[in-house]
N, C-alpha and C. Protein backbone atom coordinates (compact mmCIF):
# COMPACT_ATOMS: atom_id res chain seq x y z
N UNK A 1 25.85 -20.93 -24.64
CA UNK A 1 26.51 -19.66 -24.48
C UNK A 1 27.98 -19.80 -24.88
N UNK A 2 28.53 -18.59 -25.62
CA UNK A 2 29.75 -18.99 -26.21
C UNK A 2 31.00 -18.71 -24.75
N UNK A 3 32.08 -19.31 -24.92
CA UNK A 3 33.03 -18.83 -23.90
C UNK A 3 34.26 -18.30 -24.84
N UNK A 4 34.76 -17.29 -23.93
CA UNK A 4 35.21 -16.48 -24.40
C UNK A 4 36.91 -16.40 -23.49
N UNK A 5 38.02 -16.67 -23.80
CA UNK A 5 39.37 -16.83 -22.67
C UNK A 5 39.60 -15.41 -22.67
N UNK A 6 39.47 -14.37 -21.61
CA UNK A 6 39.95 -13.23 -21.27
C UNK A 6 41.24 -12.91 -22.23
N UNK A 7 42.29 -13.98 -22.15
CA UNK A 7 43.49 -13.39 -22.78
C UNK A 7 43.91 -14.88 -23.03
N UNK A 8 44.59 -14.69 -23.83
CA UNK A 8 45.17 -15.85 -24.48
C UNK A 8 46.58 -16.90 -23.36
N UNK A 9 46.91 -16.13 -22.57
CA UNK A 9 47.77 -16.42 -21.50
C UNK A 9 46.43 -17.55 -20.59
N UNK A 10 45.45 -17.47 -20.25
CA UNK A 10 44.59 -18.70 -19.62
C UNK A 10 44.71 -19.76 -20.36
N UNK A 11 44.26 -19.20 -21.40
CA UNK A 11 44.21 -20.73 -22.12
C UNK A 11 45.88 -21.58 -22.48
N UNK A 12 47.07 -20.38 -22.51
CA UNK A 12 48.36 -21.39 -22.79
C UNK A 12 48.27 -22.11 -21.57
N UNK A 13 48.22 -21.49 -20.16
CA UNK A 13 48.16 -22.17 -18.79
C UNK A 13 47.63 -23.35 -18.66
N UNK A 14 46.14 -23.07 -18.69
CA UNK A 14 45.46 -24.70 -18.89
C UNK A 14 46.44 -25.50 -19.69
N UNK A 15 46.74 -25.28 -21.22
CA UNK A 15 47.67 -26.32 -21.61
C UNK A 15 48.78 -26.89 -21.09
N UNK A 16 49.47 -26.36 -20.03
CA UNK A 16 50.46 -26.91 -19.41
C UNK A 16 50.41 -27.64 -18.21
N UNK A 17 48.62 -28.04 -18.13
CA UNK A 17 48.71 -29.02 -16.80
C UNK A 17 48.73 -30.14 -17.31
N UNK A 18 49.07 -31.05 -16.09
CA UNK A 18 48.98 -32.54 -15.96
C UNK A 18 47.97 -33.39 -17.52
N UNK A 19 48.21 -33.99 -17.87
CA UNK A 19 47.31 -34.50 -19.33
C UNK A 19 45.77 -35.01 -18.55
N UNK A 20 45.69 -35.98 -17.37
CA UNK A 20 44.36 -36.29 -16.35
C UNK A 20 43.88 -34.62 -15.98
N UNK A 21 44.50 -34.15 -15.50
CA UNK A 21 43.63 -32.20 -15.38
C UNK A 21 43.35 -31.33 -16.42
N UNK A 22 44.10 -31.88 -17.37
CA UNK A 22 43.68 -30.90 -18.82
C UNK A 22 42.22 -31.47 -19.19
N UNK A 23 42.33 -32.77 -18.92
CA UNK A 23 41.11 -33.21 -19.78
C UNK A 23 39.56 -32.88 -18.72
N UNK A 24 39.78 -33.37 -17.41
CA UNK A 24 39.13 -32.93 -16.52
C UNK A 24 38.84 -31.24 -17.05
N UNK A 25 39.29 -30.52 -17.06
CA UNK A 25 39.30 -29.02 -17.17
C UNK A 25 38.69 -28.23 -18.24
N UNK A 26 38.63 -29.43 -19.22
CA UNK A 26 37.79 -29.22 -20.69
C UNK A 26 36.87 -29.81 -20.48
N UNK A 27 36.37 -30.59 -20.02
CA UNK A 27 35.16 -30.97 -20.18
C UNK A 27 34.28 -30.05 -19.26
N UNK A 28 34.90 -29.74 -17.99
CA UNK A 28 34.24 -28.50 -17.59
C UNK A 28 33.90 -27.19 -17.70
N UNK A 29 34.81 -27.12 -18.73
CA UNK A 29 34.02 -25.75 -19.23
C UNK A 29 33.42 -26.30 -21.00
N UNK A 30 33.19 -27.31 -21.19
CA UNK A 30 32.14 -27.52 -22.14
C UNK A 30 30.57 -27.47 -20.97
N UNK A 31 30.88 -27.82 -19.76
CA UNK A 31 29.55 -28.23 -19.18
C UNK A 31 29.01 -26.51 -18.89
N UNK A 32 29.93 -25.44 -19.01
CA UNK A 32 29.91 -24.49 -18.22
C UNK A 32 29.01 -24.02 -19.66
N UNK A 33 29.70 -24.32 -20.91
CA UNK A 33 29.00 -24.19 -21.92
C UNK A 33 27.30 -24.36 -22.42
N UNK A 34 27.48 -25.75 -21.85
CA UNK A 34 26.25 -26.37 -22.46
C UNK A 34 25.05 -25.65 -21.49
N UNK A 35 25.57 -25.53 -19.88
CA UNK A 35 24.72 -25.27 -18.71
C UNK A 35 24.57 -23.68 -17.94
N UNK A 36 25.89 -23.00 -18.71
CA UNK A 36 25.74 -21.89 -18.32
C UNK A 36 25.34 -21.24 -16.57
N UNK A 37 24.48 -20.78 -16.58
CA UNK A 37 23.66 -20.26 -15.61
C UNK A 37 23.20 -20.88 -14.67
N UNK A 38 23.04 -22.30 -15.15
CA UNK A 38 22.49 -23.18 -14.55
C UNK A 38 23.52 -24.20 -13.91
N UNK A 39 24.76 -23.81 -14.31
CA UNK A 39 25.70 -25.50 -13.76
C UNK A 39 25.89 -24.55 -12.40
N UNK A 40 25.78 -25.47 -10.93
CA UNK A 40 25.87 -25.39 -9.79
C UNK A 40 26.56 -26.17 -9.15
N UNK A 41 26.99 -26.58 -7.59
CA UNK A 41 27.95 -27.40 -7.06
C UNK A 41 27.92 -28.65 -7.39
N UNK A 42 28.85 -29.48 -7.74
CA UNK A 42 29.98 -29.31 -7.44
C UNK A 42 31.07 -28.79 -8.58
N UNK A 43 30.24 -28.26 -9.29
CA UNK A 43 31.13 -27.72 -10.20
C UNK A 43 30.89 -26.63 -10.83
N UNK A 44 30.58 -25.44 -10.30
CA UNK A 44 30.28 -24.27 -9.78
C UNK A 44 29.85 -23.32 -8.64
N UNK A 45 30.80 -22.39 -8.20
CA UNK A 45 30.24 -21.45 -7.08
C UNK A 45 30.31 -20.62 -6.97
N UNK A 46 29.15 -19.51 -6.79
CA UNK A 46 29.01 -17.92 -6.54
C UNK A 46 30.41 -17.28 -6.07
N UNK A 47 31.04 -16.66 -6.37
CA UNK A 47 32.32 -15.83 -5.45
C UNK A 47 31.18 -14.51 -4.78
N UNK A 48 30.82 -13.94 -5.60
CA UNK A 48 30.24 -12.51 -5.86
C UNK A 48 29.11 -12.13 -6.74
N UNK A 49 28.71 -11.28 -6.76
CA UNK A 49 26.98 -10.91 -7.62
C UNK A 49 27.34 -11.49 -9.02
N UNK A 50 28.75 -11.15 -9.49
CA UNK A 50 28.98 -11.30 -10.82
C UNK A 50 30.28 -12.06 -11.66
N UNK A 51 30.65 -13.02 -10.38
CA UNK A 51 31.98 -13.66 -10.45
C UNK A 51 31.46 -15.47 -9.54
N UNK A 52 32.28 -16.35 -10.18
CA UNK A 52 31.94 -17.30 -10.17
C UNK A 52 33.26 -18.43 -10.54
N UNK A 53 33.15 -19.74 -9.62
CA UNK A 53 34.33 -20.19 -10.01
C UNK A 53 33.98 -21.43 -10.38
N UNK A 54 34.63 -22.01 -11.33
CA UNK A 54 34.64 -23.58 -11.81
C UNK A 54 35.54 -23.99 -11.09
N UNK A 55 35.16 -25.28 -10.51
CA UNK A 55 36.24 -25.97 -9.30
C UNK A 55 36.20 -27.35 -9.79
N UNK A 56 37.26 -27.51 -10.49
CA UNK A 56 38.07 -28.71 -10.80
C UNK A 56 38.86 -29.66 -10.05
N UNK A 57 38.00 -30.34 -9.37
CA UNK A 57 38.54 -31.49 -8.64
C UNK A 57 40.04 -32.37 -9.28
N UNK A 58 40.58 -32.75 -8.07
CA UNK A 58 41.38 -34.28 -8.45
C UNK A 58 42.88 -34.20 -7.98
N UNK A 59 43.73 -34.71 -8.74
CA UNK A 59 45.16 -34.60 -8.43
C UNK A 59 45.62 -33.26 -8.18
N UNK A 60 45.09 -32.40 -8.74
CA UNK A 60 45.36 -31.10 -8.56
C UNK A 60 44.56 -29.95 -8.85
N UNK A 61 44.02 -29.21 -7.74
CA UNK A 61 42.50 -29.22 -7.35
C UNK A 61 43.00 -27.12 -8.83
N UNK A 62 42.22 -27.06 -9.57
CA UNK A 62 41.91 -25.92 -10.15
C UNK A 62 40.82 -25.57 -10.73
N UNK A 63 41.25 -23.73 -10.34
CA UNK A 63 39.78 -22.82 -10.26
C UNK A 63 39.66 -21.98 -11.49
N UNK A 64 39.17 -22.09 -11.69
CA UNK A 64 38.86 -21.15 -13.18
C UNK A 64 37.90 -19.89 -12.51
N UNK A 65 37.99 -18.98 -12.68
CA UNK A 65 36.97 -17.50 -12.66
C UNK A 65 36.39 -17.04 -13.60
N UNK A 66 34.94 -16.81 -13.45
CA UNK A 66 34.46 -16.35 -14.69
C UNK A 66 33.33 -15.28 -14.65
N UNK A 67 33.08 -14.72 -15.72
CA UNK A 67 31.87 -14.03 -14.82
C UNK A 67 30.65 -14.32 -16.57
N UNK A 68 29.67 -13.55 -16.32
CA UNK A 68 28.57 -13.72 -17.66
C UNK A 68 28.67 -12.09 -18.30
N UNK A 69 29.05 -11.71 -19.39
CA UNK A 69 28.31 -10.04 -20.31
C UNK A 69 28.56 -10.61 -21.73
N UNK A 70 27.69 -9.68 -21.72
CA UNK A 70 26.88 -9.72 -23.22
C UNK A 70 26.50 -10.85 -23.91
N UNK A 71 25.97 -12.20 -22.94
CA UNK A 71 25.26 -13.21 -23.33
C UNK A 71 26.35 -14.09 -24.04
N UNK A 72 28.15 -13.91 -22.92
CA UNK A 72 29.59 -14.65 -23.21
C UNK A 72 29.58 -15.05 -22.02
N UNK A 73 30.24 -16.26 -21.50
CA UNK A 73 30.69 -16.30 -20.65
C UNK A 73 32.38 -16.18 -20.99
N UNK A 74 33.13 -14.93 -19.78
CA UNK A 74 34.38 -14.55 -19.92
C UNK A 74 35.38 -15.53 -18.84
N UNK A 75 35.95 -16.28 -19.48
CA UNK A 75 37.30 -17.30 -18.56
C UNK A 75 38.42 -16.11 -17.97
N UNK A 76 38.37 -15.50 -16.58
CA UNK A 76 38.82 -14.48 -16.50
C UNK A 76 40.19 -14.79 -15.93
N UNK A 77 40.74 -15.73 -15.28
CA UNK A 77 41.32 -16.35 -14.37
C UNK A 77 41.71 -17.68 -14.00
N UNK A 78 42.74 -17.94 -14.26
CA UNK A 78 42.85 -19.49 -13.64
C UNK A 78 44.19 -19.57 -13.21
N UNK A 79 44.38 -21.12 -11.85
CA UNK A 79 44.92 -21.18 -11.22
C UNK A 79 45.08 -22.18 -10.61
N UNK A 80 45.99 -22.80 -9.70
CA UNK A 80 45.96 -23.87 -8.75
C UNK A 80 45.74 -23.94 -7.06
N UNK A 81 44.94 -23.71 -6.82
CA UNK A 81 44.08 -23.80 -5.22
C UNK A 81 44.84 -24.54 -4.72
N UNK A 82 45.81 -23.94 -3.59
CA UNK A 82 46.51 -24.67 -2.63
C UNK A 82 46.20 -24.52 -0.88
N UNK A 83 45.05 -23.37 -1.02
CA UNK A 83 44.43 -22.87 -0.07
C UNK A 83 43.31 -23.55 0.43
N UNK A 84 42.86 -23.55 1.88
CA UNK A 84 41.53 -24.00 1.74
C UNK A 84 40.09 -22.81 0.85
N UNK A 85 40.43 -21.40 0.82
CA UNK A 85 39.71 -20.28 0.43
C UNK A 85 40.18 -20.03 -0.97
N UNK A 86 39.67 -19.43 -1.87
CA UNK A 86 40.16 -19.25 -2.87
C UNK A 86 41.29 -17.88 -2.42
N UNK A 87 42.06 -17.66 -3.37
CA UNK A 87 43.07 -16.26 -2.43
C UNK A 87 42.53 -15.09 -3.02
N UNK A 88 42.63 -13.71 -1.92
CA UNK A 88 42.12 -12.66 -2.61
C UNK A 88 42.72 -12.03 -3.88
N UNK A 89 43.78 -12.63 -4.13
CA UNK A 89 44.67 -11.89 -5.13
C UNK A 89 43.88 -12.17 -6.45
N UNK A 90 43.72 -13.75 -6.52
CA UNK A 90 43.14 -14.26 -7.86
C UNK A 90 41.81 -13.51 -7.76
N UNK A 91 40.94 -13.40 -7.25
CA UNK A 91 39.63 -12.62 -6.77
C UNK A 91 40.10 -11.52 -7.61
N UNK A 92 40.90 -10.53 -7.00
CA UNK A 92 41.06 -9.15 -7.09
C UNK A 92 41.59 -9.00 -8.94
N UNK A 93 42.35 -10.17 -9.62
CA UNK A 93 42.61 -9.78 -10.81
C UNK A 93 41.66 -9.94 -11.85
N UNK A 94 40.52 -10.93 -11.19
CA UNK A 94 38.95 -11.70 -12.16
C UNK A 94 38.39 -9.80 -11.89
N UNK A 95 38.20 -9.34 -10.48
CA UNK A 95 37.49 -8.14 -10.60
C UNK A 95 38.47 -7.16 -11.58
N UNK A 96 39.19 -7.05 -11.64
CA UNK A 96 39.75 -5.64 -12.14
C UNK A 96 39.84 -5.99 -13.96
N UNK A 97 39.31 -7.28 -14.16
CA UNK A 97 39.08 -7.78 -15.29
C UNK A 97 37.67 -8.02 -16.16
N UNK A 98 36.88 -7.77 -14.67
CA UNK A 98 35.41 -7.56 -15.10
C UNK A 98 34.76 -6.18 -15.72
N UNK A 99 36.00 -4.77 -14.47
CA UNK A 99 35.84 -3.89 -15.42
C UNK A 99 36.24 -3.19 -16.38
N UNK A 100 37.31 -4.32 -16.68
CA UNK A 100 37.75 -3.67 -18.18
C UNK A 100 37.17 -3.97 -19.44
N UNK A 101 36.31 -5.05 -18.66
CA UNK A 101 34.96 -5.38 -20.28
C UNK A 101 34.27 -4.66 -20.28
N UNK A 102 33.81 -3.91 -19.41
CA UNK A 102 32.81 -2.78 -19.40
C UNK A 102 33.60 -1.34 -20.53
C-alpha cells in the first residue's frame, strides 16, 4: 500500500530528529508499508474506527497518526509522546485531517 505524508511539514519534522530515531522511524513506516492492515503491537495501535498510531520506541519515544482511504495509507500527524496517553490535541488535528480527505 502506497503512503502518502498529509503535508509536506511531517515529513520535514521526521527529518529533524535524532539520526538513531530517524532511522528507527523509517523503517517503520516501510513495515507500515509492506504490512499495512496487518502490522499490530508493538508497532501499531487502534486510536479509533479509522485512526491509528505507529509507536516508535527508544531514546525518544514517537507517534506517527495515520488512518487508510482510497487503498493509501495517509501519515496524518506526528510528534513526540511525552505523555503516558497520546494527547487529545494531536488526536483532534489527525481527525480534522481525516475529513478533509473526504
Amino acid at each position: 500500500m502506497e503512503i502518502i505524508f498529509y503535508n509536506s511539514s511531517i515529513h520535514d519534522y521526521l527529518l529533524t530528529l535524532e539520526k538513531s530515531t530517524y532511522a528507527k522511524v523509517f523503517k517503520q513506516i516501510k513495515l507500515l508499508e509492506m504490512y499495512s492492515y496487518k502490522l499490530s503491537m508493538p508497532y501499531s495501535k487502534p486510536i479509533s474506527r479509522n485512526l491509528f498510531e505507529l509507536r516508535i520506541r527508544g531514546k525518544q519515544e514517537i507517534r506517527i497518526l495515520y488512518c487508510f482511504y482510497d487503498d493509501k495509507i495517509y501519515l496524518l500527524n506526528a510528534f513526540i509522546k511525552k505523555t503516558k496517553t497520546t494527547p487529545n490535541r494531536e488526536i483532534d488535528v489527525a481527525l480534522k485531517r481525516i475529513i478533509l480527505l473526504h
